[in-house]
PDB file of N, CA and C in Angstrom:
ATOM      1  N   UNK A   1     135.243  96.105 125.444  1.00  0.00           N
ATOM      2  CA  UNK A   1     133.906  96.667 125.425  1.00  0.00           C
ATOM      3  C   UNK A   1     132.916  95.646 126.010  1.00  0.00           C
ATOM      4  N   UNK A   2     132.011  96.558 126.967  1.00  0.00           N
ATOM      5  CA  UNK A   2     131.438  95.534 127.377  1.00  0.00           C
ATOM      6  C   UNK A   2     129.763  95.811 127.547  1.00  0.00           C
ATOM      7  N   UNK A   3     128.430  94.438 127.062  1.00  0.00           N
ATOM      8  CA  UNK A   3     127.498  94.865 127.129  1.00  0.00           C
ATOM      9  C   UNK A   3     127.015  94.656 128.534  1.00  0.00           C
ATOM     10  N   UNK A   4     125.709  95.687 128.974  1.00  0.00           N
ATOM     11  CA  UNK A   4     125.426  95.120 130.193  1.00  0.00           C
ATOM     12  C   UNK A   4     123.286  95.112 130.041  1.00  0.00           C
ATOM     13  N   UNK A   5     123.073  93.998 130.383  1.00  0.00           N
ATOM     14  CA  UNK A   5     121.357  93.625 130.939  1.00  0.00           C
ATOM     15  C   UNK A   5     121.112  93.627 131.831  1.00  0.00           C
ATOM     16  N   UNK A   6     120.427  94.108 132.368  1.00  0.00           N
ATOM     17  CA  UNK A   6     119.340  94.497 133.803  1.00  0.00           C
ATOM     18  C   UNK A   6     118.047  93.626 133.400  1.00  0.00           C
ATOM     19  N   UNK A   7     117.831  92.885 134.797  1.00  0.00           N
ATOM     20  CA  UNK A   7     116.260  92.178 134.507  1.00  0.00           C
ATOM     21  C   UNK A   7     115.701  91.975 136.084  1.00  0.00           C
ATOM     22  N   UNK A   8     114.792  92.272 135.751  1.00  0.00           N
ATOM     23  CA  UNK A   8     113.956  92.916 137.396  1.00  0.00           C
ATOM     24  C   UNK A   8     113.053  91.727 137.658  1.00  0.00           C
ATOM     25  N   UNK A   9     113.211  91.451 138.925  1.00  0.00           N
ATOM     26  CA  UNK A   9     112.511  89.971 139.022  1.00  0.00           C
ATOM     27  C   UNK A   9     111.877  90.545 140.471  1.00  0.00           C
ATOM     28  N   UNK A  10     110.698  90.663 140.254  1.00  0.00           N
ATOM     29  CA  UNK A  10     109.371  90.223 141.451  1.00  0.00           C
ATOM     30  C   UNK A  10     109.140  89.390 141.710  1.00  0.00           C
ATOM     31  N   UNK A  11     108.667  89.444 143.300  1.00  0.00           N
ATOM     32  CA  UNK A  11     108.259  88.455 144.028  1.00  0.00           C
ATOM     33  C   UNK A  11     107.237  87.852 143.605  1.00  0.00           C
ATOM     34  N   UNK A  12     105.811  88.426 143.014  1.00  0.00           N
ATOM     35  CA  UNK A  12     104.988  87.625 142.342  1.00  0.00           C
ATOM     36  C   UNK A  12     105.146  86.978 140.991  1.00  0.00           C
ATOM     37  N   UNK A  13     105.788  87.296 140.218  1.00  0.00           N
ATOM     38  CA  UNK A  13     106.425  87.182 139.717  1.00  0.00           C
ATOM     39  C   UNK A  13     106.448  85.481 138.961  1.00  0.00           C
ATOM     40  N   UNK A  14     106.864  84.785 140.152  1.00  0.00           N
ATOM     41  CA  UNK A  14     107.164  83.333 140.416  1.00  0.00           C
ATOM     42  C   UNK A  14     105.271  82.605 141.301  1.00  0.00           C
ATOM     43  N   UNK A  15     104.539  82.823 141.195  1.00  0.00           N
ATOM     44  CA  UNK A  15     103.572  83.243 141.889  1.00  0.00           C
ATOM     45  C   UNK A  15     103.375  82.967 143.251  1.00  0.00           C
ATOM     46  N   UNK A  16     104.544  83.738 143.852  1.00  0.00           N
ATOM     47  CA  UNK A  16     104.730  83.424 145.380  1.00  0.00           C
ATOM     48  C   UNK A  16     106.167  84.719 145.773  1.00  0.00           C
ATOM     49  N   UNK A  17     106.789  83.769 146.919  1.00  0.00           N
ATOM     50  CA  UNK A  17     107.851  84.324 147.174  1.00  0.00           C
ATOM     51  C   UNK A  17     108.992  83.711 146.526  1.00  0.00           C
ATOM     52  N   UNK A  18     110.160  84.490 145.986  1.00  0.00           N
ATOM     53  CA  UNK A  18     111.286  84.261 145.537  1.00  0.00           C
ATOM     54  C   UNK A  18     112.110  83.522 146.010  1.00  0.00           C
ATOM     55  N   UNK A  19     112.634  82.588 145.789  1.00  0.00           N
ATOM     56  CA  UNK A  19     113.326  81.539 146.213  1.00  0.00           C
ATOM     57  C   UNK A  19     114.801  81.450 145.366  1.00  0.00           C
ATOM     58  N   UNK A  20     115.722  80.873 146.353  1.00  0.00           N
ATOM     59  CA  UNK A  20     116.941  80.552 145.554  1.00  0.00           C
ATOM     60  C   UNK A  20     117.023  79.829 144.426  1.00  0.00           C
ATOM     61  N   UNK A  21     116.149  78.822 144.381  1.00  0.00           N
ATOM     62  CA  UNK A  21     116.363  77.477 143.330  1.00  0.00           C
ATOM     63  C   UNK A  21     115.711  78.934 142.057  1.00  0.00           C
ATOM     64  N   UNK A  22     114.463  79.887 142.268  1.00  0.00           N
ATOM     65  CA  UNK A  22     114.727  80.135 141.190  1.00  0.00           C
ATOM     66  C   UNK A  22     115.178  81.298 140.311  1.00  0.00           C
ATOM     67  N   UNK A  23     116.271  81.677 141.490  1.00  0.00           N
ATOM     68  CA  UNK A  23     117.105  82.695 141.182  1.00  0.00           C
ATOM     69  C   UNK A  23     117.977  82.006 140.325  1.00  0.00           C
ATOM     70  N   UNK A  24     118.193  80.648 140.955  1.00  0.00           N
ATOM     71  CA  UNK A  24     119.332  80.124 140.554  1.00  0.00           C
ATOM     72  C   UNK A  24     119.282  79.847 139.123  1.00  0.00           C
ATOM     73  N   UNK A  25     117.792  79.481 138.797  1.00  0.00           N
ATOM     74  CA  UNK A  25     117.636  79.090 137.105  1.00  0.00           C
ATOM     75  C   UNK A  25     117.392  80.153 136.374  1.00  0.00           C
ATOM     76  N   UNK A  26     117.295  81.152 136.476  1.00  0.00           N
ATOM     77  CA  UNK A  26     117.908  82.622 136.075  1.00  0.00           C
ATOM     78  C   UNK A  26     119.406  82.777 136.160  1.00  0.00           C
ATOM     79  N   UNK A  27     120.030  82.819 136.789  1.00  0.00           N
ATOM     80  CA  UNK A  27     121.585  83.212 136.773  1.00  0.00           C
ATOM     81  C   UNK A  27     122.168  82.159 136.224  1.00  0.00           C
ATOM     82  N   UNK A  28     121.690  80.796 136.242  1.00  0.00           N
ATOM     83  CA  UNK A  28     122.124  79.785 135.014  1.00  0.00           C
ATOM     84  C   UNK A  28     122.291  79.787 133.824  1.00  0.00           C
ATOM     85  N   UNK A  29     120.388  80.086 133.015  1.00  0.00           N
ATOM     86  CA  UNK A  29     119.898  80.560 131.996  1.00  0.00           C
ATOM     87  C   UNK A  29     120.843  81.853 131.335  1.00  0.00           C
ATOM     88  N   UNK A  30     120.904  82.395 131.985  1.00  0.00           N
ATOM     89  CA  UNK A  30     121.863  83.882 131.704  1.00  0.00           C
ATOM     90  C   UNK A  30     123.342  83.568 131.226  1.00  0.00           C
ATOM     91  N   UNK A  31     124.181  82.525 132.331  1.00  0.00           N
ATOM     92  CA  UNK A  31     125.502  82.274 132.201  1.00  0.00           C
ATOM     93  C   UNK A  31     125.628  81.172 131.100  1.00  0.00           C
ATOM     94  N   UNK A  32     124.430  80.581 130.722  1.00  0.00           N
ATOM     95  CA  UNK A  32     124.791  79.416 129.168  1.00  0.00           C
ATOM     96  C   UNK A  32     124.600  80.591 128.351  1.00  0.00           C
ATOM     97  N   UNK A  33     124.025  81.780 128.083  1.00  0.00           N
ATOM     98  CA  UNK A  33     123.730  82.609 126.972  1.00  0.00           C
ATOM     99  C   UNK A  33     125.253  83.684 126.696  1.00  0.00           C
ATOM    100  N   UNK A  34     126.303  83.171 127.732  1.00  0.00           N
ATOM    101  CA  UNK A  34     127.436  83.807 127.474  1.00  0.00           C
ATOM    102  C   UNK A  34     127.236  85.466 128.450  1.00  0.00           C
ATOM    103  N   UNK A  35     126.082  85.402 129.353  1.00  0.00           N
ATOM    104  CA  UNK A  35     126.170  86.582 130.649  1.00  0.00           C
ATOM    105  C   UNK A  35     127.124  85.872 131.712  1.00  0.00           C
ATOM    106  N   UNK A  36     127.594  87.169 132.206  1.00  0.00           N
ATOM    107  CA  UNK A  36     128.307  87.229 133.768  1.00  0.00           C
ATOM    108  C   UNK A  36     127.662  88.589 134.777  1.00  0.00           C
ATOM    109  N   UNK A  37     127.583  87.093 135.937  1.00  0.00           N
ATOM    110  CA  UNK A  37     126.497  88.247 136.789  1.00  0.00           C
ATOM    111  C   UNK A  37     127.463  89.016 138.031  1.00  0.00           C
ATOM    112  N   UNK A  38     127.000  90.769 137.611  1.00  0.00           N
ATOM    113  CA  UNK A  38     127.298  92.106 137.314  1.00  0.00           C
ATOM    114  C   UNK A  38     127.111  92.152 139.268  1.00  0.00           C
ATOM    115  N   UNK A  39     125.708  92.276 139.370  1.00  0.00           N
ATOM    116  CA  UNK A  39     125.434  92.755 140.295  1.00  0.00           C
ATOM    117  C   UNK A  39     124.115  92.522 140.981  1.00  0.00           C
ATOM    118  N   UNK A  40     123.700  92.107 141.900  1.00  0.00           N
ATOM    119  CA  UNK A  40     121.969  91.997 142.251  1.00  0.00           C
ATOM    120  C   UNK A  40     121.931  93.567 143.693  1.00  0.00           C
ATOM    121  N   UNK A  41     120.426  93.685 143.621  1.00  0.00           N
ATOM    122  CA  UNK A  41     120.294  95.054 144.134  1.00  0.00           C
ATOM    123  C   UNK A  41     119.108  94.609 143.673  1.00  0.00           C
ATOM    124  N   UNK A  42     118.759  95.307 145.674  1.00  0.00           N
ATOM    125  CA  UNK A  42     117.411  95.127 146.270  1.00  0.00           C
ATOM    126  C   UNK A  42     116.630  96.170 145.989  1.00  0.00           C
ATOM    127  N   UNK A  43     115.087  96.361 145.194  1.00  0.00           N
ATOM    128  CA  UNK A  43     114.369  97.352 144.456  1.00  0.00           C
ATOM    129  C   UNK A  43     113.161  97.376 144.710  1.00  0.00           C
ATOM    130  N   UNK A  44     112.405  98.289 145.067  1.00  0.00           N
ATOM    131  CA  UNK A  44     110.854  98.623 144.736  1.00  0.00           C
ATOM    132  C   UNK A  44     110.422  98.989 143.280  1.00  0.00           C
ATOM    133  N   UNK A  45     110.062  97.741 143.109  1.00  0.00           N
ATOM    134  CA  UNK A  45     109.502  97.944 141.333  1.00  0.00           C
ATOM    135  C   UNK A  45     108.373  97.845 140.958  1.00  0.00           C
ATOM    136  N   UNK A  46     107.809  98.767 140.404  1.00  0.00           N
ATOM    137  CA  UNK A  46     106.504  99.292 139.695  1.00  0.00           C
ATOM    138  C   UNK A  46     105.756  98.626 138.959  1.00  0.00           C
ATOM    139  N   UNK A  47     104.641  97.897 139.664  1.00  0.00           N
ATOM    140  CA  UNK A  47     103.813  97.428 138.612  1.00  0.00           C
ATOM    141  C   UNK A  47     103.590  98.065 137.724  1.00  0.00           C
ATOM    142  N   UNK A  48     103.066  96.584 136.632  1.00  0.00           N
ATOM    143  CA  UNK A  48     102.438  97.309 135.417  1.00  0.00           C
ATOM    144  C   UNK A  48     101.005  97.995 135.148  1.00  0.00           C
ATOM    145  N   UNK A  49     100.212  97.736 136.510  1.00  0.00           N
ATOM    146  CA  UNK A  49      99.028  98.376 136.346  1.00  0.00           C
ATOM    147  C   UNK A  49      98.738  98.922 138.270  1.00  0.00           C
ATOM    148  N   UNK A  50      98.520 100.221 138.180  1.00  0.00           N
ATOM    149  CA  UNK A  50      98.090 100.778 138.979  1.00  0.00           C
ATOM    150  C   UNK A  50      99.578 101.500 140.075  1.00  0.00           C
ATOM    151  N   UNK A  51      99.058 102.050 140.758  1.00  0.00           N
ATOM    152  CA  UNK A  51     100.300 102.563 141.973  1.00  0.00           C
ATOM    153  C   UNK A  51     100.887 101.676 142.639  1.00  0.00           C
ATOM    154  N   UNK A  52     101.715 102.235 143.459  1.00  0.00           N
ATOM    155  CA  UNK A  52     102.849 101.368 144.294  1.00  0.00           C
ATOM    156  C   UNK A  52     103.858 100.403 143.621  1.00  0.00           C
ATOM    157  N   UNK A  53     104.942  99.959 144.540  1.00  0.00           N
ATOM    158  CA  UNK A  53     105.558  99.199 143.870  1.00  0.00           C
ATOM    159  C   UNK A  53     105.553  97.795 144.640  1.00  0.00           C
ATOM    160  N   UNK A  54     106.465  96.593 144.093  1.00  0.00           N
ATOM    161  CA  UNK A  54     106.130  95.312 145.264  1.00  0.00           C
ATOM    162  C   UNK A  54     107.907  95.406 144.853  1.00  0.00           C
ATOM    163  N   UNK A  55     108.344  94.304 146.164  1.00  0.00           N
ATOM    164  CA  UNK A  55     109.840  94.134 146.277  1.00  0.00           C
ATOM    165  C   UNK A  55     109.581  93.445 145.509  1.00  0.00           C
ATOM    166  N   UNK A  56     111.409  93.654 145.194  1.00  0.00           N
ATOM    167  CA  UNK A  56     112.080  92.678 143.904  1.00  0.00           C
ATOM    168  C   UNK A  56     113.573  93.076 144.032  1.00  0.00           C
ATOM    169  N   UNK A  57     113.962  92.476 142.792  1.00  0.00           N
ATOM    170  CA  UNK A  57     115.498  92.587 142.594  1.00  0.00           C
ATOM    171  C   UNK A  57     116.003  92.837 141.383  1.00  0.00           C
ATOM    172  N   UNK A  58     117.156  93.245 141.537  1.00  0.00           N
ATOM    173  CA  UNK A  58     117.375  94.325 139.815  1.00  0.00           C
ATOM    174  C   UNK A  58     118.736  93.293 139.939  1.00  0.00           C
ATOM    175  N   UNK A  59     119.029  92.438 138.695  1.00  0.00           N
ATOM    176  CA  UNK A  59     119.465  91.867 138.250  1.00  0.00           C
ATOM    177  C   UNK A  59     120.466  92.321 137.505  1.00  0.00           C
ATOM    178  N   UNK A  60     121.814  92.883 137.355  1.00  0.00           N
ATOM    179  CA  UNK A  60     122.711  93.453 136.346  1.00  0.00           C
ATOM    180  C   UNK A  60     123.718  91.927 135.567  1.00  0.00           C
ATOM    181  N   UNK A  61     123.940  91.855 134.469  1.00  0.00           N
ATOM    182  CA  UNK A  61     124.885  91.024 133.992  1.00  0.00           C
ATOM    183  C   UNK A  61     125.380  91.751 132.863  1.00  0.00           C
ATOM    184  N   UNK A  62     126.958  91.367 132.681  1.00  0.00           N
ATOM    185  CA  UNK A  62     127.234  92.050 131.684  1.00  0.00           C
ATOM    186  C   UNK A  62     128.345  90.692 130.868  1.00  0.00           C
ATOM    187  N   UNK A  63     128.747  91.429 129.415  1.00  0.00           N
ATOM    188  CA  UNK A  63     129.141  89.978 128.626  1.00  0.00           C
ATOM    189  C   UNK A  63     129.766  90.812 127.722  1.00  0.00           C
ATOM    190  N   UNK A  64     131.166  90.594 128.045  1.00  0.00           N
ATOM    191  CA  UNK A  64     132.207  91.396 126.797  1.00  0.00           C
ATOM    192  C   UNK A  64     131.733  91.138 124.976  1.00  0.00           C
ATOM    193  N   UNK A  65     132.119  92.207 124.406  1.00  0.00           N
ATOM    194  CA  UNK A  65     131.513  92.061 123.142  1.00  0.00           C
ATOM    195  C   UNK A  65     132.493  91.670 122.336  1.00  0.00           C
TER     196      UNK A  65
END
């Protein structure tokens, strides 16, 4: 059995553009908490205030139970 987390990371986000180094301390952070990363997938995601969306990335990890 296995659980799975999704975490959506915008470009502003980081207050700029997305960079490897800090993808990388995300998929780190994740893999000491006992995640394994699932899947990344490129997304238009919805701010929290007003229309449109800004790029980002949908983050899947999943971690047997």
């Amino acid at each position: 059995m296995y659980s799975y987390k999704v975490v959506e990371i915008r470009e502003g986000m980081f207050g700029g553009k997305m960079s490897g180094d800090k993808l990388e301390k995300i998929l780190n952070d994740h893999a000491r908490a006992g995640w394994r990363l699932k899947a990344i997938t490129s997304a238009d995601i919805k701010g929290r205030v007003g229309p449109g969306g800004v790029e980002g990335i949908l983050v899947t990890f999943e971690r047997e139970e």
